[in-house]
Every structure is written in C-alpha cells, then in structure tokens.
Protein backbone atom coordinates (compact mmCIF):
# COMPACT_ATOMS: atom_id res chain seq x y z
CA UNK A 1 -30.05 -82.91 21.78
CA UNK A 2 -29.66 -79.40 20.88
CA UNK A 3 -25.86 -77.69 20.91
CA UNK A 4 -25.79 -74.09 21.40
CA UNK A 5 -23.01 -72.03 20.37
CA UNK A 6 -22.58 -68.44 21.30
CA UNK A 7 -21.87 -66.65 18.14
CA UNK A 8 -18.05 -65.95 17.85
CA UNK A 9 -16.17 -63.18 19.40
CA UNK A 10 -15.22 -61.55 16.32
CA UNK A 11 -15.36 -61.52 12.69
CA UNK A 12 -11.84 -59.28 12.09
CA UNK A 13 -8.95 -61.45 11.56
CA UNK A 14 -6.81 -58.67 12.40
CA UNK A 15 -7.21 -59.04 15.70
CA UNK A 16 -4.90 -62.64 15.60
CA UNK A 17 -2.45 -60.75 13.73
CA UNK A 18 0.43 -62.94 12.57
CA UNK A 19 -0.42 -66.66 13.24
CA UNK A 20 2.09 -69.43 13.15
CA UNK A 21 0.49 -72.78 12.56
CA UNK A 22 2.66 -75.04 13.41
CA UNK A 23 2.86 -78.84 12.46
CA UNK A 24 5.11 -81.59 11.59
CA UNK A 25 8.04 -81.53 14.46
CA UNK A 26 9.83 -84.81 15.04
CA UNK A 27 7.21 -86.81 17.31
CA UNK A 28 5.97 -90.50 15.74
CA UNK A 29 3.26 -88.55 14.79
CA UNK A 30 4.35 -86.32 12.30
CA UNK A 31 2.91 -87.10 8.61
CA UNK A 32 -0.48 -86.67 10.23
CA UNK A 33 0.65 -83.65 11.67
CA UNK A 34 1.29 -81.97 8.43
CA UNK A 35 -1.79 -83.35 6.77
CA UNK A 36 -3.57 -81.46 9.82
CA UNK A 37 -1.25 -78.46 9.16
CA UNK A 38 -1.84 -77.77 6.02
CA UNK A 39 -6.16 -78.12 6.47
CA UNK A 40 -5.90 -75.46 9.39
CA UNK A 41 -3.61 -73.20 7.38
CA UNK A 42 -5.87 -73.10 4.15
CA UNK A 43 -9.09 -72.74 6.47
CA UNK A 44 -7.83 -69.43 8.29
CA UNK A 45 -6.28 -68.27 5.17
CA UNK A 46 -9.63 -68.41 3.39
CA UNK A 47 -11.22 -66.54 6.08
CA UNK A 48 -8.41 -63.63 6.07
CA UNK A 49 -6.17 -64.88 8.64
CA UNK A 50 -2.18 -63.73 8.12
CA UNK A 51 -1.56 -67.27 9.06
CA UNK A 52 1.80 -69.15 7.66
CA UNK A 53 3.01 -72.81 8.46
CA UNK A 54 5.90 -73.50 10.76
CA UNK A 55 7.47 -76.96 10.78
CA UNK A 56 8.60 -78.00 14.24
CA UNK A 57 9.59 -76.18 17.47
CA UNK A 58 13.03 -75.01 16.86
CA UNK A 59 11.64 -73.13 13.73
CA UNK A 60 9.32 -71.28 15.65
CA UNK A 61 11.70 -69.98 18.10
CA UNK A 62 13.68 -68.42 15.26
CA UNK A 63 10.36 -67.18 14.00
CA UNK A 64 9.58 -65.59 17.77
CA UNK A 65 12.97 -64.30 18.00
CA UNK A 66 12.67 -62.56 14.82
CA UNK A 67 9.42 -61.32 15.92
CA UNK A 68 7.15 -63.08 13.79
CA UNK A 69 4.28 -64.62 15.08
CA UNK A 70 1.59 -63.15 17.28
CA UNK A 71 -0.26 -66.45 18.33
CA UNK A 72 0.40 -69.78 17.78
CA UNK A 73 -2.19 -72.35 16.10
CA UNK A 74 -0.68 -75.29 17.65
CA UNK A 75 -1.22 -78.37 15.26
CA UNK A 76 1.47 -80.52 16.25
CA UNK A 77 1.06 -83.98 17.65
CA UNK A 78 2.39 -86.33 19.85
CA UNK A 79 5.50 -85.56 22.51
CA UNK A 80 9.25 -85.51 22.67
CA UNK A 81 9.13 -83.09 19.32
CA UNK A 82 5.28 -82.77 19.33
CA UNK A 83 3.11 -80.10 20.83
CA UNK A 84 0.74 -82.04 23.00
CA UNK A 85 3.25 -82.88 26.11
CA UNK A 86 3.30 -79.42 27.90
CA UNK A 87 7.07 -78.49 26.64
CA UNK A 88 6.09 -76.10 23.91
CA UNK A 89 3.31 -74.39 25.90
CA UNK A 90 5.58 -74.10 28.89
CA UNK A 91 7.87 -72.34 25.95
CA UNK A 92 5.39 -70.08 25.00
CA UNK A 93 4.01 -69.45 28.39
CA UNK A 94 7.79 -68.03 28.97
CA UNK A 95 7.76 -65.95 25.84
CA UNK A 96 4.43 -64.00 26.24
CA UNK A 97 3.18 -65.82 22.84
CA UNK A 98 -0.67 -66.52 23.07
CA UNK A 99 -1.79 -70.22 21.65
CA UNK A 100 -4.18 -72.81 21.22
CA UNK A 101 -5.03 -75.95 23.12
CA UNK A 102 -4.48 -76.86 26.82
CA UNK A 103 -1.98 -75.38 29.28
CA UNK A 104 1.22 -76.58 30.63
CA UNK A 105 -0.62 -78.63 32.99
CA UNK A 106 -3.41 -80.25 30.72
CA UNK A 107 -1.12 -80.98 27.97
CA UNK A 108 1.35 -82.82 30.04
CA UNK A 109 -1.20 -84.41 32.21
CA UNK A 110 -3.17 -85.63 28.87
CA UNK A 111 -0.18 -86.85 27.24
CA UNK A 112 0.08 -89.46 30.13
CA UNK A 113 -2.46 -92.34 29.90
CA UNK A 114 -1.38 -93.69 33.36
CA UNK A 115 -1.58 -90.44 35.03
CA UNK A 116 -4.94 -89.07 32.75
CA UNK A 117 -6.49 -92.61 34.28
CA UNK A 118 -4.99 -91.85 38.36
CA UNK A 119 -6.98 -88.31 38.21
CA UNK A 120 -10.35 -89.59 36.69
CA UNK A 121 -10.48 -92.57 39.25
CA UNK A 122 -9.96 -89.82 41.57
CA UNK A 123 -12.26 -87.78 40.42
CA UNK A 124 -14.93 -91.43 40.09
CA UNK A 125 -14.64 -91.48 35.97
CA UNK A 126 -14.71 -94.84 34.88
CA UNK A 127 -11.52 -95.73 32.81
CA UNK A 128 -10.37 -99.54 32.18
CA UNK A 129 -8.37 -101.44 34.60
CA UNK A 130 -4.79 -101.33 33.94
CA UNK A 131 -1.64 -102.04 35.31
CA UNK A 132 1.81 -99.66 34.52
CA UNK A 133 4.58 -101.44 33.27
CA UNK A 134 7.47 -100.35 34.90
CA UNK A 135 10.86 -101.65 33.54
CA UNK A 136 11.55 -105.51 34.37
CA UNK A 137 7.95 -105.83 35.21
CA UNK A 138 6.66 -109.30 34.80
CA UNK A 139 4.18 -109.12 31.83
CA UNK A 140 2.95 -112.40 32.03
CA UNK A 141 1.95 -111.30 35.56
CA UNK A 142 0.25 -108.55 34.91
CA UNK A 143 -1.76 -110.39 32.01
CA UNK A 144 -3.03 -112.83 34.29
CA UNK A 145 -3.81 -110.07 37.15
CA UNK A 146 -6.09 -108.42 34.10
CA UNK A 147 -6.99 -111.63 32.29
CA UNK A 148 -6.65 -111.62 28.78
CA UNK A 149 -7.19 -109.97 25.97
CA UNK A 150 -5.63 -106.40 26.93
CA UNK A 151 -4.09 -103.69 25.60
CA UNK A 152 -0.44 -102.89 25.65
CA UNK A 153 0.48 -99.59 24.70
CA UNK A 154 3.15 -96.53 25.41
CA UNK A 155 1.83 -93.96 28.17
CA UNK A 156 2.62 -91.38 26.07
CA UNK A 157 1.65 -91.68 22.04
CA UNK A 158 -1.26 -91.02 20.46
CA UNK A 159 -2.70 -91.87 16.96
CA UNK A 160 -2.98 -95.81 18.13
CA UNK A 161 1.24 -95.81 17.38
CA UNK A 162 2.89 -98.68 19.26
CA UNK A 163 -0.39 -100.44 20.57
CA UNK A 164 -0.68 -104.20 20.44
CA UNK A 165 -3.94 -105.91 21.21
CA UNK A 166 -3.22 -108.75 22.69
CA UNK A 167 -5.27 -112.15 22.74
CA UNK A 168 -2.88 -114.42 24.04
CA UNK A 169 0.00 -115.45 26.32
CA UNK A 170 2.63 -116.27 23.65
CA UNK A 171 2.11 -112.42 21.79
CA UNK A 172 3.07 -110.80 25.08
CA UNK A 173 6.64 -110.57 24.63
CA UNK A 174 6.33 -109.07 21.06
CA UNK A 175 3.79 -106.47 22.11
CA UNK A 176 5.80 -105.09 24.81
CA UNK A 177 9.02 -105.11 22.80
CA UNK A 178 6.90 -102.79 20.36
CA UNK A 179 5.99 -100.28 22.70
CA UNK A 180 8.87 -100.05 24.37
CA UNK A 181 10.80 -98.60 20.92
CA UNK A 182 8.77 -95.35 22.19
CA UNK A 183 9.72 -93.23 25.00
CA UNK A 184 8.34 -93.27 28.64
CA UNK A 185 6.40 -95.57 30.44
CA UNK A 186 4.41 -98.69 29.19
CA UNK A 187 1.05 -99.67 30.48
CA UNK A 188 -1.59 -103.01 29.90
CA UNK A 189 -5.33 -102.23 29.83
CA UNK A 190 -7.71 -104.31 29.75
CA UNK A 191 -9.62 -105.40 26.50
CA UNK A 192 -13.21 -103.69 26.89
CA UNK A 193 -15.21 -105.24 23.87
CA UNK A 194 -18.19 -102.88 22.30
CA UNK A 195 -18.41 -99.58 20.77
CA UNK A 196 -15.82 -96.82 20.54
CA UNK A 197 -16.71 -93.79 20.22
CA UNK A 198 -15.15 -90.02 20.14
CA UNK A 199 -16.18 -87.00 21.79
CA UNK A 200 -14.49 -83.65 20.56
CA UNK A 201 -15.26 -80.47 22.97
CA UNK A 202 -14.54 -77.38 21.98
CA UNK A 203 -14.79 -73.68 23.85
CA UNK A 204 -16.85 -70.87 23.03
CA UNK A 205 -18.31 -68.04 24.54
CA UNK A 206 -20.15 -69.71 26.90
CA UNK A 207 -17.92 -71.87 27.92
CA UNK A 208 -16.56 -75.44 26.84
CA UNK A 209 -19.28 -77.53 24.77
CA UNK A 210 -19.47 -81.35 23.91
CA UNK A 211 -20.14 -81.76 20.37
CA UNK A 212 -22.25 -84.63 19.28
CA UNK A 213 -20.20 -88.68 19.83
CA UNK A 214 -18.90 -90.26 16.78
CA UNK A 215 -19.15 -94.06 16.60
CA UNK A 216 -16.42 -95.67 14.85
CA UNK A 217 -16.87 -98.99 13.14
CA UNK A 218 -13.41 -100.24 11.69
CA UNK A 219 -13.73 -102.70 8.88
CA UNK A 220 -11.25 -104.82 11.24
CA UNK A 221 -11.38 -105.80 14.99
CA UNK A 222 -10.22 -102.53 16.15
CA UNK A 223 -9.39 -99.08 15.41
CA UNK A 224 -5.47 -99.35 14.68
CA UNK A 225 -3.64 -96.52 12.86
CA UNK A 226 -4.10 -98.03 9.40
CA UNK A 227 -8.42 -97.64 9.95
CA UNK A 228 -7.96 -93.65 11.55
CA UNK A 229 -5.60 -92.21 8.44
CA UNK A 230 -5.65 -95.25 5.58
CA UNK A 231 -8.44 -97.22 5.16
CA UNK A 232 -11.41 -95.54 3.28
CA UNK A 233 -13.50 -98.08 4.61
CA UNK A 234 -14.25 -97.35 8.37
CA UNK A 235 -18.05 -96.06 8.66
CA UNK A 236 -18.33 -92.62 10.92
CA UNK A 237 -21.70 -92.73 12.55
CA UNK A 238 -22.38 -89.18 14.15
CA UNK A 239 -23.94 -88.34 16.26
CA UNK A 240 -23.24 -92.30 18.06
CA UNK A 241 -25.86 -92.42 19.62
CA UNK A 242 -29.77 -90.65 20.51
CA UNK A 243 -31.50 -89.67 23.60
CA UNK A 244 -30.47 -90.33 27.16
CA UNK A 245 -27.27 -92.40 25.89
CA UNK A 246 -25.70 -89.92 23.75
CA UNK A 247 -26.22 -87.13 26.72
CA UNK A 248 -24.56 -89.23 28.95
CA UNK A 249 -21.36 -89.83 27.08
CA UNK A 250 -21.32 -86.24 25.94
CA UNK A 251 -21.48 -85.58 29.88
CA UNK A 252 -18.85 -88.00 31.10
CA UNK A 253 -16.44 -86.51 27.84
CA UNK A 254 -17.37 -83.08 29.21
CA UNK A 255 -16.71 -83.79 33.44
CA UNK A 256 -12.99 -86.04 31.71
CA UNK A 257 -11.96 -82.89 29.54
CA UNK A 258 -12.30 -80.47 32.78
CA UNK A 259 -11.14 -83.16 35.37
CA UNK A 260 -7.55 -83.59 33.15
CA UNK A 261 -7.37 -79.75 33.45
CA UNK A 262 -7.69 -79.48 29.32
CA UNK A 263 -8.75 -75.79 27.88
CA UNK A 264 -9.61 -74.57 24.36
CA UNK A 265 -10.57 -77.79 22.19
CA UNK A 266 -9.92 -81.42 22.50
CA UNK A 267 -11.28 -85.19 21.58
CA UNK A 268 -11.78 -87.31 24.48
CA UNK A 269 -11.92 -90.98 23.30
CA UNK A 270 -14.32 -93.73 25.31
CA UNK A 271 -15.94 -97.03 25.01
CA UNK A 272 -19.21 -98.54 25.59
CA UNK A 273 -18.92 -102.05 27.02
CA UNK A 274 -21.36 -104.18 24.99
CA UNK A 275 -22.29 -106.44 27.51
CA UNK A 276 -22.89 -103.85 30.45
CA UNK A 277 -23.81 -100.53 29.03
CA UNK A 278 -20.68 -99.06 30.74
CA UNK A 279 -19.02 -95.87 29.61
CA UNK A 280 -15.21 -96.03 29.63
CA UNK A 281 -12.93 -93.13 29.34
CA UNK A 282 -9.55 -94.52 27.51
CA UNK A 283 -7.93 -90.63 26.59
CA UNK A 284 -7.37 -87.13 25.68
CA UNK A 285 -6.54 -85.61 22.60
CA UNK A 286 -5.22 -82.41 23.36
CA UNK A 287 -4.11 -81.25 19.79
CA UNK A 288 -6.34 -83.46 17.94
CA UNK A 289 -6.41 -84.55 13.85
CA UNK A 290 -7.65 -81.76 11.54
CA UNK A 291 -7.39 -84.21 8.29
CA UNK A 292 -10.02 -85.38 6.03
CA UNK A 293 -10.75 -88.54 8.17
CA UNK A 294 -10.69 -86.71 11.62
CA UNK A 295 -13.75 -86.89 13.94
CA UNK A 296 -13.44 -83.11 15.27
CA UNK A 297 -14.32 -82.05 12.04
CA UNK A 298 -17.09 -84.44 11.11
CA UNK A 299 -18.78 -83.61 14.45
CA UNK A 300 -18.26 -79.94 14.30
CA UNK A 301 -20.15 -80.35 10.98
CA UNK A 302 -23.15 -82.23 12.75
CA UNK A 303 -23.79 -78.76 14.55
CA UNK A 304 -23.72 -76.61 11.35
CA UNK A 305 -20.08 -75.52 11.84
CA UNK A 306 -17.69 -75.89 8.99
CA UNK A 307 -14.14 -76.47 8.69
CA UNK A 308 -13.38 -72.84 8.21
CA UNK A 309 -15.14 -71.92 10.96
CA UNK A 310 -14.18 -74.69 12.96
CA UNK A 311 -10.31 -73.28 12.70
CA UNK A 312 -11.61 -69.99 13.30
CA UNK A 313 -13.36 -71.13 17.04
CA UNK A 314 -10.39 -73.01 18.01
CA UNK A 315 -8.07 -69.94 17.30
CA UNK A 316 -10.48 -67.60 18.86
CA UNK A 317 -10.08 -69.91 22.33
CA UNK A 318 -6.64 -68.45 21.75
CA UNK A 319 -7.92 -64.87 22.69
CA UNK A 320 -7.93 -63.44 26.23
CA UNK A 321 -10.97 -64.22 28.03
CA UNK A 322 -12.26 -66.28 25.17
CA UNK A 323 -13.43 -68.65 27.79
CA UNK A 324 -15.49 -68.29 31.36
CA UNK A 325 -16.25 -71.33 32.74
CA UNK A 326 -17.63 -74.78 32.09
CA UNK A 327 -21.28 -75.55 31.18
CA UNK A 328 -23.02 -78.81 30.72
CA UNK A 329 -23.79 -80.11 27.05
C-alpha cells in the first residue's frame, strides 16, 4: 500500500520561532524522555529551527513567563510530571502557547487504559477483555472471571513500566503489589497470545495518515521495558504485514487514534490473536519515543521520511490549521 503525504506547509523555520522541546520531567518515564529529547532537539536544529531543551514543566513556565518560547515540542512522557496526561496542555491551552500532540481531552483520555478501552467498545473497536481493579478488589476473582494468563498493569503508565504478565494463581499478589507503587487505577487484561504490532499516525496536510505496522518480535516472551529501550536483540519487521492484513490494522489504528479524540501524531499499539486472526487495540501513545529503538521513526522511514523531517511534520501539526480532517490510509 501506497502512503501519500502532502508536501509540508513550509520550508522557513522562522515561522516556529522560539521552540521549547521539552523532556525529562519527573514521570517513571523520564530517562527515555531525555533520550527522545535530545533526538528531536538535534533534528530541528539541523534543519534551522531556534529550538532549545527544557527539562520538566515547572522550567517551562519560568521560560513562558520570561517570554521565551513560541511553541512547545512536547517530548515528555508518561503523567503526574509527564506531558501525555492532559495537565500540561490544559497549561498551555491557558497561556496562548501553541504545541504538539493531542489536546486536553485526547491526552487525558489516552493516558487512561480503562477509559481509552470504555470509548472504543463504544465506538465497536475490539480491545481485550479486562476487568478494573478498584482498591480491595479481589484479584483472585477477577483472574478466574478472565482465566489465566492476563495482564496486570497501572491505567495510567506507559513504556511497559509496572506490568506483570501473569501465568499463574500464586504470582497474583506480587503483580498487583507492583503496579500499585504507581499512581491511579489498576486494571487485569487478558493474555492475547500472537503478534504485536505498532501503528504510528501522524498529521499532514491532508489530514491524519497511518504509517506502515511494525511487528515486534522480542527475543523473550513479551515486549517488557528491557526489549523496547535495552536489548539490541528484538527484530523490527516493518511494514508487519502485506496486502489486505496490513490495510486493515492500519485502518482499525486510524478509526482508535480519532475515536480517543488524539490530534497531531501518535503510536497506537495492537495485537493479532494467533489463533483467530483478531485485531486487538491495547493503547495510545500520545507523546511517543523519538530514540534510536522507537517504532515512529523506523516507520516514518519506510515512507521515505527521515528523522529530520519526521520532527519537522510533527512540529508543523503544531501550526494553525495544519490539520483538516481525517482520511483513510
């Protein structure tokens, strides 16, 4: 399948002006935050941008106040001191500051598994069964409700931090005492066994595009944190799949991204039941990894657009009117 980009709105990168990229902040995610940081802020510089790095929200307000920054390039990940949980865009919808990524609404929405999974049942996306752990919930319960192995994670990290995959009765316990060190809610999902696979979408012209799947294949039994920033030995194969397989799953990323109310750019994670065929959606990355082993890159790259360029689209969505409407991959 062919992906068509509309050529990009501009080629002066005066018309940004002064662009804080920001990264690091306090979230669980933050050392892959700066490794993302610091790729996006040598890409734009290299193509002219006045672009300088800004480590965590509070140092950016001093940087607005002082009347410093003229967009925002927002690299941070993860919530409660990350950028991906609707708090810093609400910020800088306050302060008149133009930025990148999803809105209040798609940020916060995407941040929460649970809730991401209520709207696309609503909306008839397949997601996994699951069952929210609410506090003094009986785990043991809810295992047997799902039947084992599942998933036990926090409803709102990213990066694979606090997940436990679970294959029996006795690990419970443990797993749920690990995700609850994180804040918010808890959830179980259940185990689907097959391919996982990535989706990034990104906005142009046009409207928002699905760039070509990326199947992972993790050296070990899944794809924990260790196999997306560590290990050297997880295989990328992009595009994931050919024909009518990979346009499906670059619809069903495409109908999730604009269901969950995301804008701009995103990754929206799924997997491919082995035994049935089914798609899955599992989540959104609103502010995904910009690092040498992220999968927005690799499949911007399948498509003939570069890292450099690839910063300079998703700061472009940052522009007024930089996107009108939604078309189909």
């Amino acid at each position: 399948m062919t992906v068509q980009f509309a050529p990009p709105r501009t080629s002066d990168p005066a018309v940004f002006g002064r662009v804080a990229v920001l990264m690091g902040g306090t979230s669980a995610e933050r050392e892959v935050s700066l490794d993302s940081g610091s790729a996006v802020l040598e890409a734009l510089r290299a193509r002219g941008v006045d672009a300088f790095a800004v480590d965590g929200i509070p140092a950016l307000i001093e940087q607005i106040r002082a009347g410093g920054v003229d967009r925002v390039f927002n690299i941070l990940h993860g919530n409660k001191g990350g950028g991906e949980d609707g708090v810093l865009q609400g910020l800088l919808e306050a302060l008149g500051v133009p930025y990148t990524g999803s809105d209040v609404l798609g940020s916060a929405l995407s941040m929460d598994k649970i809730r991401t999974k209520q709207v696309w049942l609503a909306s008839g996306l397949p997601t996994p069964r699951y069952v929210r752990l609410a506090p003094g919930s009986d785990v043991h319960a809810a295992a047997r409700e799902l039947g084992l192995p599942v998933f036990i994670k926090p409803s709102s990290e990213g990066s694979s931090v606090g997940v436990s995959r679970v294959l029996d009765d006795a690990d419970l316990d443990g797993a749920v005492e690990l995700a609850a060190r994180y804040p918010g809610e808890m959830l179980m999902e259940q185990l689907v066994v097959g391919d996982e696979l990535s989706v990034p979408v990104l906005a142009s012209r046009d409207g928002h595009v699905a760039l070509p799947s990326t199947r992972i294949v993790p050296k070990g039994e899944w794809y924990d944190y260790h196999a997306k920033y560590i290990a050297d030995d997880t295989q990328y194969l992009c595009p994931g799949y050919e024909g009518a397989d990979e346009d499906e799953i670059r619809q069903l990323a495409l109908a999730a991204f604009i269901a969950a109310g995301c804008r701009g750019w995103g990754r929206v994670d799924i997997l491919r039941d082995r035994a049935s065929g089914q798609f899955h959606l599992l989540e959104i990355n609103t502010a995904p990894g910009m690092t040498s082993h992220s999968l927005m890159p690799k499949a911007a790259r399948q498509v003939g657009i570069e890292f450099e360029e690839l910063c300079w689209r998703v700061l472009e969505s940052s522009l007024p009117e930089s996107t009108v409407g939604d078309v189909q991959p």
